[in-house]
C-alpha atoms as a PDB file:
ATOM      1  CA  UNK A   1     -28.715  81.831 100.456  1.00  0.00           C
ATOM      2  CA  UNK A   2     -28.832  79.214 102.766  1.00  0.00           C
ATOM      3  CA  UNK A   3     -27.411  81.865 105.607  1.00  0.00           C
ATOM      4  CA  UNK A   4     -30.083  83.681 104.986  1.00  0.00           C
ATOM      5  CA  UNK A   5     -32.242  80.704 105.623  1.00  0.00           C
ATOM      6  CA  UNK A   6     -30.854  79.882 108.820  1.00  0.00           C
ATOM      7  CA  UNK A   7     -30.657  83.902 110.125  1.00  0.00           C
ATOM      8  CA  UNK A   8     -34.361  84.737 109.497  1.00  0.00           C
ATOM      9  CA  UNK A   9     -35.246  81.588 110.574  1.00  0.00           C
ATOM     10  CA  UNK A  10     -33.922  82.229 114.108  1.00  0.00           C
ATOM     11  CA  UNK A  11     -35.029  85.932 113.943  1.00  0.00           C
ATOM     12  CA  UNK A  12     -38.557  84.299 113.170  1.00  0.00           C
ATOM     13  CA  UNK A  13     -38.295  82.221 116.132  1.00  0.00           C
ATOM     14  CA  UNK A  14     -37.180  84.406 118.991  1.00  0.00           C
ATOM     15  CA  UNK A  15     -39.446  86.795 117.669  1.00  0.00           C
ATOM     16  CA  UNK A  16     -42.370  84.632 118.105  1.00  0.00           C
ATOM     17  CA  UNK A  17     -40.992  83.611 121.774  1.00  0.00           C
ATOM     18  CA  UNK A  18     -41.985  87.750 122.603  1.00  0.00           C
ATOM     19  CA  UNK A  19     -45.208  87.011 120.482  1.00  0.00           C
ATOM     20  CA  UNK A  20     -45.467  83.686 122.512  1.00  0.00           C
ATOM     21  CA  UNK A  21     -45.529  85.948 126.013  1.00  0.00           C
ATOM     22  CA  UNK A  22     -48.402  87.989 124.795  1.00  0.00           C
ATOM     23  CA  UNK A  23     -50.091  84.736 124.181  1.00  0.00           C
ATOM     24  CA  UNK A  24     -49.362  82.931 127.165  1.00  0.00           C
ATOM     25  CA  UNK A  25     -47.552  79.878 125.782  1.00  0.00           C
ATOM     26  CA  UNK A  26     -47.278  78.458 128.994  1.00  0.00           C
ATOM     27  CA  UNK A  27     -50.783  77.341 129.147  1.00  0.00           C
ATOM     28  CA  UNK A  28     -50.359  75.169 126.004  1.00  0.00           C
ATOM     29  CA  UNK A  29     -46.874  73.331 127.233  1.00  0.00           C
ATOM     30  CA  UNK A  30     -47.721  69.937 128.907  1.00  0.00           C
ATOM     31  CA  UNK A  31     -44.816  70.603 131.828  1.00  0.00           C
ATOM     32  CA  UNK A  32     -45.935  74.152 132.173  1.00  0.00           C
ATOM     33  CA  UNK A  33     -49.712  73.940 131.660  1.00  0.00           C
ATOM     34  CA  UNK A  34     -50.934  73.659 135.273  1.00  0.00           C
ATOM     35  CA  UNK A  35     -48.526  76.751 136.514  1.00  0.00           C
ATOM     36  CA  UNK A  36     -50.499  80.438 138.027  1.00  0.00           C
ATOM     37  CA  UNK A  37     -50.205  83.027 135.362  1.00  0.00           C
ATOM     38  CA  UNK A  38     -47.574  84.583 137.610  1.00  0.00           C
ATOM     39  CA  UNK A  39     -45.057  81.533 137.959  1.00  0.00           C
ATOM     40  CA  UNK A  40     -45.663  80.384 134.443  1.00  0.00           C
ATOM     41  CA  UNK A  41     -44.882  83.725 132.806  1.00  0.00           C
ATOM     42  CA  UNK A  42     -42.076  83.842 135.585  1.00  0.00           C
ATOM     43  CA  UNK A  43     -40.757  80.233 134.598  1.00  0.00           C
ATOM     44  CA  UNK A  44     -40.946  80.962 130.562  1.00  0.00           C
ATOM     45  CA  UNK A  45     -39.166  83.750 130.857  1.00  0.00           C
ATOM     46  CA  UNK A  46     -36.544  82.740 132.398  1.00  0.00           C
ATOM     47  CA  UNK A  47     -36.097  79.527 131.084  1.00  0.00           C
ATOM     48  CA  UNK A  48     -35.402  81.178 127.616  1.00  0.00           C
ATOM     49  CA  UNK A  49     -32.439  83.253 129.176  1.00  0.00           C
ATOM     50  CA  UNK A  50     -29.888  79.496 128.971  1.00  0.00           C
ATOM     51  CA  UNK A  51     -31.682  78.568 125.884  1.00  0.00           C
ATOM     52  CA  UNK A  52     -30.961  82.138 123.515  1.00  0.00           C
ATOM     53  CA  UNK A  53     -27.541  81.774 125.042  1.00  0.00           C
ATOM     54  CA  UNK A  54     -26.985  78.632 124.457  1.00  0.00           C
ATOM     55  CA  UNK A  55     -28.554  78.887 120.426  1.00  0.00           C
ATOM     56  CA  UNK A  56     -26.019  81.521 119.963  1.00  0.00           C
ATOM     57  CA  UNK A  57     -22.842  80.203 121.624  1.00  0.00           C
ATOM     58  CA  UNK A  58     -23.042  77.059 119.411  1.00  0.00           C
ATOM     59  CA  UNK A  59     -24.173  79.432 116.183  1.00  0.00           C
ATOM     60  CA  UNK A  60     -20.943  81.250 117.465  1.00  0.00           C
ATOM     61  CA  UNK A  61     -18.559  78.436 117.700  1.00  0.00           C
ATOM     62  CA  UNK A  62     -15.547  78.771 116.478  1.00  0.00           C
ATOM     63  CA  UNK A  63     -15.489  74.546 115.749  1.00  0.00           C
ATOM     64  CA  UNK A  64     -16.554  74.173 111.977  1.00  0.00           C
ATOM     65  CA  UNK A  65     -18.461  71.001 112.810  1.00  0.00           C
ATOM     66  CA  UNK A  66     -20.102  71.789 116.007  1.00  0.00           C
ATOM     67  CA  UNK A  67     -21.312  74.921 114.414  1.00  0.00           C
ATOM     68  CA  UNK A  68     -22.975  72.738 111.149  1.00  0.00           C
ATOM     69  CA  UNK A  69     -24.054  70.656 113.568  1.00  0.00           C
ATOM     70  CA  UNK A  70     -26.050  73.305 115.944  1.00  0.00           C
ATOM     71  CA  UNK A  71     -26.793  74.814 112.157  1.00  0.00           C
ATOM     72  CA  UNK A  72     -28.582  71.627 110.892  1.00  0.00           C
ATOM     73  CA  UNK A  73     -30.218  70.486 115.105  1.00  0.00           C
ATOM     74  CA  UNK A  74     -32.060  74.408 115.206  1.00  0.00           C
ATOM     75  CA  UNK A  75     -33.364  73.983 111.363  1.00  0.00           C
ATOM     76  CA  UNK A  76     -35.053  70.857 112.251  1.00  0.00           C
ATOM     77  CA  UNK A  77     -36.414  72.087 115.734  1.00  0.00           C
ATOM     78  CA  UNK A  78     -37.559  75.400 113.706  1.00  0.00           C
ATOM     79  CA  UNK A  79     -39.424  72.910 111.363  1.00  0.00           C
ATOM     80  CA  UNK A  80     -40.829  70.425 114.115  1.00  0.00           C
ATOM     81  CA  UNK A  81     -41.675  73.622 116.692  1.00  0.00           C
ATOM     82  CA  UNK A  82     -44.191  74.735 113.075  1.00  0.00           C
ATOM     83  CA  UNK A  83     -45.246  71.156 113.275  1.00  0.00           C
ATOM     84  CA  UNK A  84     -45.526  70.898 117.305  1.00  0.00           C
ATOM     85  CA  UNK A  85     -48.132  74.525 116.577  1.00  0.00           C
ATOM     86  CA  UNK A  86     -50.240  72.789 113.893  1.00  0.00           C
ATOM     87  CA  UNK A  87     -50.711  70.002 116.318  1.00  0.00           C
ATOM     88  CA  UNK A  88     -51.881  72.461 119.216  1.00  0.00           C
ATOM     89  CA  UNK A  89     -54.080  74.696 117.376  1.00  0.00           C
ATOM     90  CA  UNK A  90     -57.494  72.596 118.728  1.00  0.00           C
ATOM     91  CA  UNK A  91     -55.879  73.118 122.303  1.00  0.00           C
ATOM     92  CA  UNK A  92     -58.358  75.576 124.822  1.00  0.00           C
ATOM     93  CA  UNK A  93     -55.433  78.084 125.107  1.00  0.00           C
ATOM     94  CA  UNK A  94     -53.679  77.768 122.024  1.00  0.00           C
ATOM     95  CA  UNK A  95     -54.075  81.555 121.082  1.00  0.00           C
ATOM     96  CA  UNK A  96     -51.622  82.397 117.966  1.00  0.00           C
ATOM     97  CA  UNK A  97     -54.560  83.281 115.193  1.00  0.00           C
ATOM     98  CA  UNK A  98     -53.053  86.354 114.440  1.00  0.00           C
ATOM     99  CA  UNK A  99     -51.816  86.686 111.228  1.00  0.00           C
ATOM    100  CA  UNK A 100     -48.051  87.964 112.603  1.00  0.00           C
ATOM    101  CA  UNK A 101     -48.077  84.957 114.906  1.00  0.00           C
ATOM    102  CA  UNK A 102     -48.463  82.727 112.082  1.00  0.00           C
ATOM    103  CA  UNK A 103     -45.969  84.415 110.131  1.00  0.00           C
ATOM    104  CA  UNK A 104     -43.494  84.291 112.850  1.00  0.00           C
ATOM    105  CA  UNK A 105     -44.201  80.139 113.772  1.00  0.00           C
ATOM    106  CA  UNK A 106     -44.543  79.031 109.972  1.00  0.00           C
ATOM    107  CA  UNK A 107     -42.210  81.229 108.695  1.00  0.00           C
ATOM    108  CA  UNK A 108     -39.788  79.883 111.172  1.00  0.00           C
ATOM    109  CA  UNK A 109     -40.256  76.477 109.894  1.00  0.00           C
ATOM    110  CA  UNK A 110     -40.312  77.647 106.326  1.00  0.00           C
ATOM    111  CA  UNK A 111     -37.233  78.895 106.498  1.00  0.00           C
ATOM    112  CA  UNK A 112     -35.885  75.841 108.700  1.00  0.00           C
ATOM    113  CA  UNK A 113     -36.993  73.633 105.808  1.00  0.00           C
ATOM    114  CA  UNK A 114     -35.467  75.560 103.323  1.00  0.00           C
ATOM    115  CA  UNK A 115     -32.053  75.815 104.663  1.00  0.00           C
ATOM    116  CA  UNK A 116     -32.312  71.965 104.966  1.00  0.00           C
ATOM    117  CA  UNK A 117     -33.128  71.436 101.343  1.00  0.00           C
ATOM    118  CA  UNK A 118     -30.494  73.982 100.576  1.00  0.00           C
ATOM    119  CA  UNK A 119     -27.585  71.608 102.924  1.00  0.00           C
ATOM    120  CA  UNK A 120     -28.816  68.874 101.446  1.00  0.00           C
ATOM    121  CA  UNK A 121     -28.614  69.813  97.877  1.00  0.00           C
ATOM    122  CA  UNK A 122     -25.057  70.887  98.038  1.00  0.00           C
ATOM    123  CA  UNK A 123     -24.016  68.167  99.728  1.00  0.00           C
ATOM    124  CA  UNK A 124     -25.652  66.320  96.371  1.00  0.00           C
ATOM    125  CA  UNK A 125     -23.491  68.251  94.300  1.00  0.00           C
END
């Protein structure tokens, strides 16, 4: 179950990041806030090229203990990333008030948190 967790949870997330284009994200991100339309979109899109790659290599690793470890690091930035979007909702250009965008940012961190609780509870056991 706790698979599951972590696999929706990242489906969640890099689904929002297409959401997040529609939306132009870049307009609520302090170091990306003051770029044109053109160069912002330009600069999001390709900054999330090393970062999907780099999610999925250490997903992928073959080291038990890296892989826990990249398991455990994207849970909690799934959960603060929910957090980071409550904080910006009063922001001029926050725009995620559809209903799918929501589902897709706090379901992210939903399922972040509950593959936490899950670790955590085995390693109780």
């Amino acid at each position: 179950m706790k698979k599951v967790f972590l696999y929706l949870g990242v489906a969640l997330l890099f689904t929002h990041e297409l959401d997040a284009m529609t939306h132009r994200e870049w307009l609520v991100l302090p170091l990306t806030s003051w770029l044109t339309d053109e160069t912002g979109q330009l600069v999001f899109v390709l900054a999330h090229i090393p970062l999907f790659a780099l999610v999925l290599a250490l997903l992928a690793s073959q080291n038990l203990h890296i892989r826990r470890r990249s398991e455990i690091g994207l849970c909690l930035f799934m959960l603060a990333h929910a957090l980071l979007h409550a904080v910006f909702m009063g922001h001029e250009h926050y725009a995620f008030e559809s209903l799918l965008s929501n589902l897709l940012i706090f379901g992210g961190g939903i399922c972040g948190l509950g593959y936490l609780l899950l670790s955590r509870a085995s390693q109780n056991a």
